[in-house]
Structure formats: C-alpha cells, structure tokens
Protein backbone atom coordinates (compact mmCIF):
# COMPACT_ATOMS: atom_id res chain seq x y z
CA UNK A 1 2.09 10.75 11.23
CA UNK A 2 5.73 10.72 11.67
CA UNK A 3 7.09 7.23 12.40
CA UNK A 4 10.57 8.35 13.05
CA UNK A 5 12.61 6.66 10.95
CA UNK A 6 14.27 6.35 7.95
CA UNK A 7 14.33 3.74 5.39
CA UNK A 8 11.74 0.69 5.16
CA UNK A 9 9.67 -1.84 7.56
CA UNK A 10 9.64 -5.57 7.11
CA UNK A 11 6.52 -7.11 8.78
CA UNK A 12 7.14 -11.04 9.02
CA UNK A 13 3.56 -12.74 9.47
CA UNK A 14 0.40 -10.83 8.46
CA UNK A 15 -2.20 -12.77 10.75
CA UNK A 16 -4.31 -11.51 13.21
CA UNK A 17 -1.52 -9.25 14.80
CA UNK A 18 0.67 -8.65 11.67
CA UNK A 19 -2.46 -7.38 9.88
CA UNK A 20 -4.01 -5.18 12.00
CA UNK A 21 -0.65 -3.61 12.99
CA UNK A 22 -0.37 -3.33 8.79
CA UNK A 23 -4.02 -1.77 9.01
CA UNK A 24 -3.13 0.46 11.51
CA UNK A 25 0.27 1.86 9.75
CA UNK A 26 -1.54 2.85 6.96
CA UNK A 27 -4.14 3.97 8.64
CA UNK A 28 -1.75 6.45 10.24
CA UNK A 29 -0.70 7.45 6.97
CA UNK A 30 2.12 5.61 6.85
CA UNK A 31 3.78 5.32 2.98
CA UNK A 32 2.64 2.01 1.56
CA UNK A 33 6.26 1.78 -0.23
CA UNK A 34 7.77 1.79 2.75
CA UNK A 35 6.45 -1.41 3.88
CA UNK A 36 7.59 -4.96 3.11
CA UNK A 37 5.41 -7.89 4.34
CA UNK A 38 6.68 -11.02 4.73
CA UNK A 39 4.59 -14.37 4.72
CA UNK A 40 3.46 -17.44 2.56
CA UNK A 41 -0.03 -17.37 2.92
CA UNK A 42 -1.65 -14.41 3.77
CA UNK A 43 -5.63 -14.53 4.78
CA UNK A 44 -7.53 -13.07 1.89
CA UNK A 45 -8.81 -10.08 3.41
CA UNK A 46 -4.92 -9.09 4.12
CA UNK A 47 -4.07 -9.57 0.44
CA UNK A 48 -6.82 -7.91 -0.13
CA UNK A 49 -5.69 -4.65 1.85
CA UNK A 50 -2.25 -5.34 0.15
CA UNK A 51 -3.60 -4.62 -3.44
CA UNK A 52 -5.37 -2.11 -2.44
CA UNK A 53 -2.37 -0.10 -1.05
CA UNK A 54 0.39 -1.40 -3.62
CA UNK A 55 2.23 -3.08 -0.16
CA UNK A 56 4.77 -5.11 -1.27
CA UNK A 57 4.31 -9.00 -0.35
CA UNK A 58 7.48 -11.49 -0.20
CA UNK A 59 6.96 -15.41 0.51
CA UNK A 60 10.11 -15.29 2.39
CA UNK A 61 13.41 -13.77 3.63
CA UNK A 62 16.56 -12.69 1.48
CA UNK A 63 15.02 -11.12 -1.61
CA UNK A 64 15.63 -8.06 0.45
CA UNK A 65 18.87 -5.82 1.04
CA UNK A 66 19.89 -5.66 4.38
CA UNK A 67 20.02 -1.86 4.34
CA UNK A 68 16.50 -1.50 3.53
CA UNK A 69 15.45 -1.79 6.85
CA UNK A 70 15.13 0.10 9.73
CA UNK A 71 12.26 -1.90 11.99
CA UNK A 72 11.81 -5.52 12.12
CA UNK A 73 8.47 -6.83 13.38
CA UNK A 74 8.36 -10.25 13.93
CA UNK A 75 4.56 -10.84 14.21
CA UNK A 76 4.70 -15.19 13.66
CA UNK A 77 3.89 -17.90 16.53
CA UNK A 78 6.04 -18.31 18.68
CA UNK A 79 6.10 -21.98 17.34
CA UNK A 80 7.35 -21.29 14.67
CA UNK A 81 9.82 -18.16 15.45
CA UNK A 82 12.98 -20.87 15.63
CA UNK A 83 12.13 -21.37 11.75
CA UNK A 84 12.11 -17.90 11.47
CA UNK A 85 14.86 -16.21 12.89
CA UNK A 86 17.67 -18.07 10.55
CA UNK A 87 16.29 -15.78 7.48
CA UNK A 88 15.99 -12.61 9.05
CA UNK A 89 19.36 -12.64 10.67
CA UNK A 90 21.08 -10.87 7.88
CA UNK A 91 19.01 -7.90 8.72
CA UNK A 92 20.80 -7.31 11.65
CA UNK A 93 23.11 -4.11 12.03
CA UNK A 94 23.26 -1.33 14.44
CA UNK A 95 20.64 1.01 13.12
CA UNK A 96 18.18 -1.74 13.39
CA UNK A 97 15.62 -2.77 15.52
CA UNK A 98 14.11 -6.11 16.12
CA UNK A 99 10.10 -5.65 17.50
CA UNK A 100 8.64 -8.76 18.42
CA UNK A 101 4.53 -9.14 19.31
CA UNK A 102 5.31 -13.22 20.04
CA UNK A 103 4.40 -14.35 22.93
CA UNK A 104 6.88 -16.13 25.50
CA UNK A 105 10.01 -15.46 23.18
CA UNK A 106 12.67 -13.78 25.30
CA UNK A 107 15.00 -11.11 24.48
CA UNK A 108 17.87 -13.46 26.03
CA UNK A 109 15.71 -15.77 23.44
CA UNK A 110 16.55 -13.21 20.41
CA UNK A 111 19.76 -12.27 21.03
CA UNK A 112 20.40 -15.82 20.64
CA UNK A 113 19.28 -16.18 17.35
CA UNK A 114 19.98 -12.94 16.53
CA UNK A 115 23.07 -12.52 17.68
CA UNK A 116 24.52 -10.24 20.34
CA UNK A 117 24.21 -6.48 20.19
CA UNK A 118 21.33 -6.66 18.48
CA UNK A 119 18.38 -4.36 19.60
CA UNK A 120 15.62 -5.77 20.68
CA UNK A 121 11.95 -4.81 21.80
CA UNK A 122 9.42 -7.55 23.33
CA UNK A 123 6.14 -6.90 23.70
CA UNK A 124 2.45 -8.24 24.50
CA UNK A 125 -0.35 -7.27 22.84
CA UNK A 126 -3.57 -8.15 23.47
CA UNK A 127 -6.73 -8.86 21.09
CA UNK A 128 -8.81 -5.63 20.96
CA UNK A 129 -5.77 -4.21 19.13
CA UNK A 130 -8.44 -5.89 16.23
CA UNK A 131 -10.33 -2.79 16.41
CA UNK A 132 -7.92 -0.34 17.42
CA UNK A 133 -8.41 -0.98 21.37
CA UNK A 134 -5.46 -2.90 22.60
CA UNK A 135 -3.12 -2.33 24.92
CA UNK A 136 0.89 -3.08 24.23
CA UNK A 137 3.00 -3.64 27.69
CA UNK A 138 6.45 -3.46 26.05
CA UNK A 139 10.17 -3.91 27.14
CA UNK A 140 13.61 -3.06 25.43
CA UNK A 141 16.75 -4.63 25.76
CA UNK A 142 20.10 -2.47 26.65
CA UNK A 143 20.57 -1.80 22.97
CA UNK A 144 17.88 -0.13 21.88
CA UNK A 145 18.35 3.71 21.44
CA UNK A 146 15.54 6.53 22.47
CA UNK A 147 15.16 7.01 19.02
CA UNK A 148 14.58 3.06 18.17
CA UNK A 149 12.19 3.03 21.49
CA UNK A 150 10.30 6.00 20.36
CA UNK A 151 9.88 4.52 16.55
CA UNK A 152 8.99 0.86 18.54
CA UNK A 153 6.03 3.29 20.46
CA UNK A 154 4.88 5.19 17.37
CA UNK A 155 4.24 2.03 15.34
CA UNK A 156 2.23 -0.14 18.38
CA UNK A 157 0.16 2.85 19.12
CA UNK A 158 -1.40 2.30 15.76
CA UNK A 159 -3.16 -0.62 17.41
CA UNK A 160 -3.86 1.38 20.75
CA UNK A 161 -2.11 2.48 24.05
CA UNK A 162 1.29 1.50 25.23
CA UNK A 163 3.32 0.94 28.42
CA UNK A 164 6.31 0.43 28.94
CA UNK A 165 8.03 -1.33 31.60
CA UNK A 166 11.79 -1.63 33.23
CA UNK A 167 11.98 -4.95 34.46
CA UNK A 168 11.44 -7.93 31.59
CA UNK A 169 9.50 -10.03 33.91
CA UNK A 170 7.06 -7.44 34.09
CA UNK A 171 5.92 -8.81 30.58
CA UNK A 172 4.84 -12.12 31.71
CA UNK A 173 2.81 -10.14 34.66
CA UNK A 174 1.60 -7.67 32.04
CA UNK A 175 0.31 -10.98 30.21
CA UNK A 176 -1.56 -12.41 32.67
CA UNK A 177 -3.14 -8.90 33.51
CA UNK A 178 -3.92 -7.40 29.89
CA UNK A 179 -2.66 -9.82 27.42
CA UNK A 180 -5.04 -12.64 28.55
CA UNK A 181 -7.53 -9.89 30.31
CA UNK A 182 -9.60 -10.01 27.76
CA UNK A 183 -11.15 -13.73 28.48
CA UNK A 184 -11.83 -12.08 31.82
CA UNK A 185 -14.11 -10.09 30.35
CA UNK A 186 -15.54 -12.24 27.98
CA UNK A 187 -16.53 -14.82 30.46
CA UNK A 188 -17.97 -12.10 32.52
CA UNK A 189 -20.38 -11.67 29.56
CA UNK A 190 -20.68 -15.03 29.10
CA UNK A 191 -21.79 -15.56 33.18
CA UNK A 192 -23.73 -12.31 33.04
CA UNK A 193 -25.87 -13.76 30.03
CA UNK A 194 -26.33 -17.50 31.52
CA UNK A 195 -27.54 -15.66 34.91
CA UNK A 196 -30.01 -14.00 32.74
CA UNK A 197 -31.39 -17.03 31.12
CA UNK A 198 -31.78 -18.59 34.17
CA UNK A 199 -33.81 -16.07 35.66
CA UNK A 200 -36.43 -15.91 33.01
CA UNK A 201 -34.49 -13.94 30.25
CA UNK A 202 -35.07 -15.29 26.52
CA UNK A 203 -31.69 -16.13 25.40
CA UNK A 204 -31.03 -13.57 22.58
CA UNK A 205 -32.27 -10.62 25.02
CA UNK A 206 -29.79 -11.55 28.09
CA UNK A 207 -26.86 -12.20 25.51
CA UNK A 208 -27.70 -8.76 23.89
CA UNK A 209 -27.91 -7.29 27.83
CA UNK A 210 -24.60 -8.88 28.56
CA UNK A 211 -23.42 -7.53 25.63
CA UNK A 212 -24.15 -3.88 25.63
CA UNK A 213 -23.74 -4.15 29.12
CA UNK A 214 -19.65 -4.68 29.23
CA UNK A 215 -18.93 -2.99 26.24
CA UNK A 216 -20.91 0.14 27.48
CA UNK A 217 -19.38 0.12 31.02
CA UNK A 218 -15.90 -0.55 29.04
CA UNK A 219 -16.51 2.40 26.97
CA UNK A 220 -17.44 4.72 30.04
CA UNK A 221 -14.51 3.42 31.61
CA UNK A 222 -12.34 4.59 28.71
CA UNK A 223 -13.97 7.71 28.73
CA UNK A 224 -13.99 8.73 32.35
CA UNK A 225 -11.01 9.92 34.73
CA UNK A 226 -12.79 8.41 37.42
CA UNK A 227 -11.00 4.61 38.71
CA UNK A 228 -12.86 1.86 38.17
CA UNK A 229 -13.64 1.57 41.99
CA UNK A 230 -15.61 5.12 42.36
CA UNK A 231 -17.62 4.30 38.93
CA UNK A 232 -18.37 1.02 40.99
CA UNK A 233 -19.52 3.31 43.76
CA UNK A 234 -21.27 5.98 41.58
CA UNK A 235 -23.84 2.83 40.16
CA UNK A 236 -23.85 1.42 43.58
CA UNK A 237 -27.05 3.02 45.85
CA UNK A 238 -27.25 2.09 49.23
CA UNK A 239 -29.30 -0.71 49.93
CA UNK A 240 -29.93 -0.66 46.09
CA UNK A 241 -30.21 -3.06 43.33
CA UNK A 242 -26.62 -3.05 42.78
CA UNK A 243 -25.93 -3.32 46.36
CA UNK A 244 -27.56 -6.57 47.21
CA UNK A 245 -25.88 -8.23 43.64
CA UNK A 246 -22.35 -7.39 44.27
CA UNK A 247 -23.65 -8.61 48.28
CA UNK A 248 -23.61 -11.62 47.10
CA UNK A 249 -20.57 -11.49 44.68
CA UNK A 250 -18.49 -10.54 48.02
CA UNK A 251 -20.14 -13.78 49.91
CA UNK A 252 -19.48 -16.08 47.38
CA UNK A 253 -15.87 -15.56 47.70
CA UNK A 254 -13.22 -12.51 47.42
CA UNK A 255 -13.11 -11.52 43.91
CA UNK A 256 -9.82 -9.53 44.24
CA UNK A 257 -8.18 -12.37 45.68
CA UNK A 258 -9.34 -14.70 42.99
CA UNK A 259 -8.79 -12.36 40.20
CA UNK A 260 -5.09 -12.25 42.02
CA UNK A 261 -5.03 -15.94 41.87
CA UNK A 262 -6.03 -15.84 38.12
CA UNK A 263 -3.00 -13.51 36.62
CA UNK A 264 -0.71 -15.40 38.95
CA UNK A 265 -1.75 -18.19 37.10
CA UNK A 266 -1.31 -16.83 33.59
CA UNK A 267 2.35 -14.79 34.78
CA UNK A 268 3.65 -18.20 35.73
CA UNK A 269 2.29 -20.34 32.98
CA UNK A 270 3.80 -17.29 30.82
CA UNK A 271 7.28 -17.73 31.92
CA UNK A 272 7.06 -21.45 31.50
CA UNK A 273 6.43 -21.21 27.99
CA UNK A 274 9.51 -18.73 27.89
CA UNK A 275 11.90 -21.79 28.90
C-alpha cells in the first residue's frame, strides 16, 4: 500500500490504539524502518510485534531529527498529552502533520502546545478498530494540505473505515454516536442474555445466543446495502415472533428518542472534557 508520504512515522504511545494502528501499518505493508514508536513501557505483546518486525522503539522524545518525520500520531491519554506535547514540539515544520486519536484534546488545544501553523488532524476512534472494525470520524484544521489529509486517511483506514467531517464539533457528536457506540451494543448483549436467563435459558446458552446473535446481525449489516430499518422489516413478519417483541420494545418507551437522549449525553459530556 502506498501511504503517501515521504520520510518516517513517529507513533507516541503503543497501547490499545497505538498498537493496533502499528498492527495495522504493517499489516498494510507498510516498511518497518519507516516507523519510530515512542513509549516507556510497551505491553509485551507490542514489544513482541516490535522484534518481530525490527520497529524501532524510543523511551522518549529528542533522540530523533526533526526532519525524519513526516506524520505524527499522538496515540497517549489525553491525561497525560500536556506531558507530552513539550517533547514532540521540535517536530513541528510545515511538511508535517500532527494526527491525534486522544480523546477530548482540541485542535485550538494543539495548536497551543504546538504552536500556530501547525497542521493538525483530530480524530475518534472507536474500539473494534482491535480487530480491524472501527470506525474513525476525523477533522483537520485549516493547515493541513490534501496531500497531509489523504496520508491522515490512508494510515486510519488500517484500523477500518473513515469519515470525515467539516465542522469540529461534529467530533464530539461523532463520539457519542460511534466512539462510545460500542457500549450500546454491548449492553444490548448483555440485556438480550439476562432476558434469556430469566426465561428459562441456562446461562452459558443465552450468553452464547446473545452473542452470535449481535455479532451475526452486525456482520449482515456490514454486508448488506440494505439500511438497518428494512433489515428490521425483512426479520419482522406480521403478527410474528418478532412483531410482538419489538411490540413491546415500542410500549416500554421510544427507543429512538432515548437512544437520542443517550449520544446527547455522551456529545455534551465530550465537549466538557474538551475545556
């Protein structure tokens, strides 16, 4: 795969995030040599994948020259970004960009620590990108180039699909929606198996129902062109199974206006971490 740039990528942090966007780049056939990781303690299974592709491991920033790099990803909690920042800053210069996967943090946020000029890419991943299944809701600042925007795009699709949006404060909207989405659907699973229990299932068979059950309609949903409202309707017989379930699903409240409810939730508490 072509990454579209020139030059090497530092990856500061190699957690959760930082290591399966590191799995993912060389899974693409990215050039191990190319790659610079920085971080103190690595999990094993990261150093592990390090050895085993000769990726070069620093405990932290300034053993570098500036003009190595050509991408930035600043992969660290957000905590812990304002410790950060001071030791990347002399990576900064026009041909640069800055790509950060940490929640809450700003580009007004960067360019502050940064500096001004510098070009910067926010984004929000969410936790599938563990297996290759996320989603990535990004947003550049006025500096980035097309070029810088299309190398930001190349590298987060090695963790799954990307949008991108216009407006900044689409990011905390896109968090409540996909980057916190996935406890949605978790709980669902969760629900699903406790209803199962409680009408007679043992408890390994209705958590292996539940299971199967989400990650198989998931799947299908992947798969087909169809929105998720007619596959609703295609399982859906009249005065079936399926009818009198979501029956009472619809009397027990609105789920669309709860589900509303819940993002707005997450959107807001998202831009008050952002403060």
């Amino acid at each position: 795969m072509d990454f579209g740039f020139d030059g090497k990528l530092l990856l500061v942090g190699a957690g959760n995030l930082g290591g399966a966007l590191l799995r993912g780049w060389l899974a693409s056939g990215m050039e191990p040599d190319r790659i610079v990781v920085q971080d103190p303690a690595p999990p094993d299974h990261i150093i592990d994948l390090m050895k085993s592709h000769s990726v070069s491991c620093v405990e932290m920033a300034g053993n570098q020259s500036a003009a190595d790099f050509s991408v930035v990803v600043l992969s660290v909690k957000p905590q812990i970004m304002d410790v950060v920042l001071p030791g990347v800053r002399p990576y900064v210069r026009p041909s640069t960009v800055f790509l950060s996967v940490a929640a809450g943090k700003t580009t007004g946020y960067f360019e502050t620590g940064l500096g001004d000029g510098c070009s910067i890419v926010r984004t929000i991943p969410n936790t599938p990108a563990a297996v290759g299944r996320g989603i990535t809701a990004a947003f550049a600042n006025s500096h980035v180039t097309s070029a810088q925007k299309r190398q930001c795009d190349t590298l987060l699709h090695a963790i799954g699909e990307v949008v991108w949006v216009e407006d900044e404060g689409l990011i905390d909207v896109a968090t409540g929606v996909s980057g916190s989405g996935p406890a949605y659907v978790f709980y669902l699973a969760e629900c699903l198996a406790q209803a199962g229990v409680s009408a007679g299932l043992p408890h390994d068979v209705a958590l292996k129902l539940a299971r199967a059950t989400v990650s198989g309609a998931g799947e299908l949903m992947h798969q087909s062109p169809l929105d998720p409202g007619k596959l609703r309707e295609n399982v859906t017989s009249p005065n079936g199974t399926t009818a009198a379930a979501l029956e009472v699903l619809r009397d027990s409240g609105d789920m669309a206006e709860l589900m509303t409810r819940a993002v707005a939730a997450a959107a807001n508490r998202s831009r008050e971490l952002a403060k």
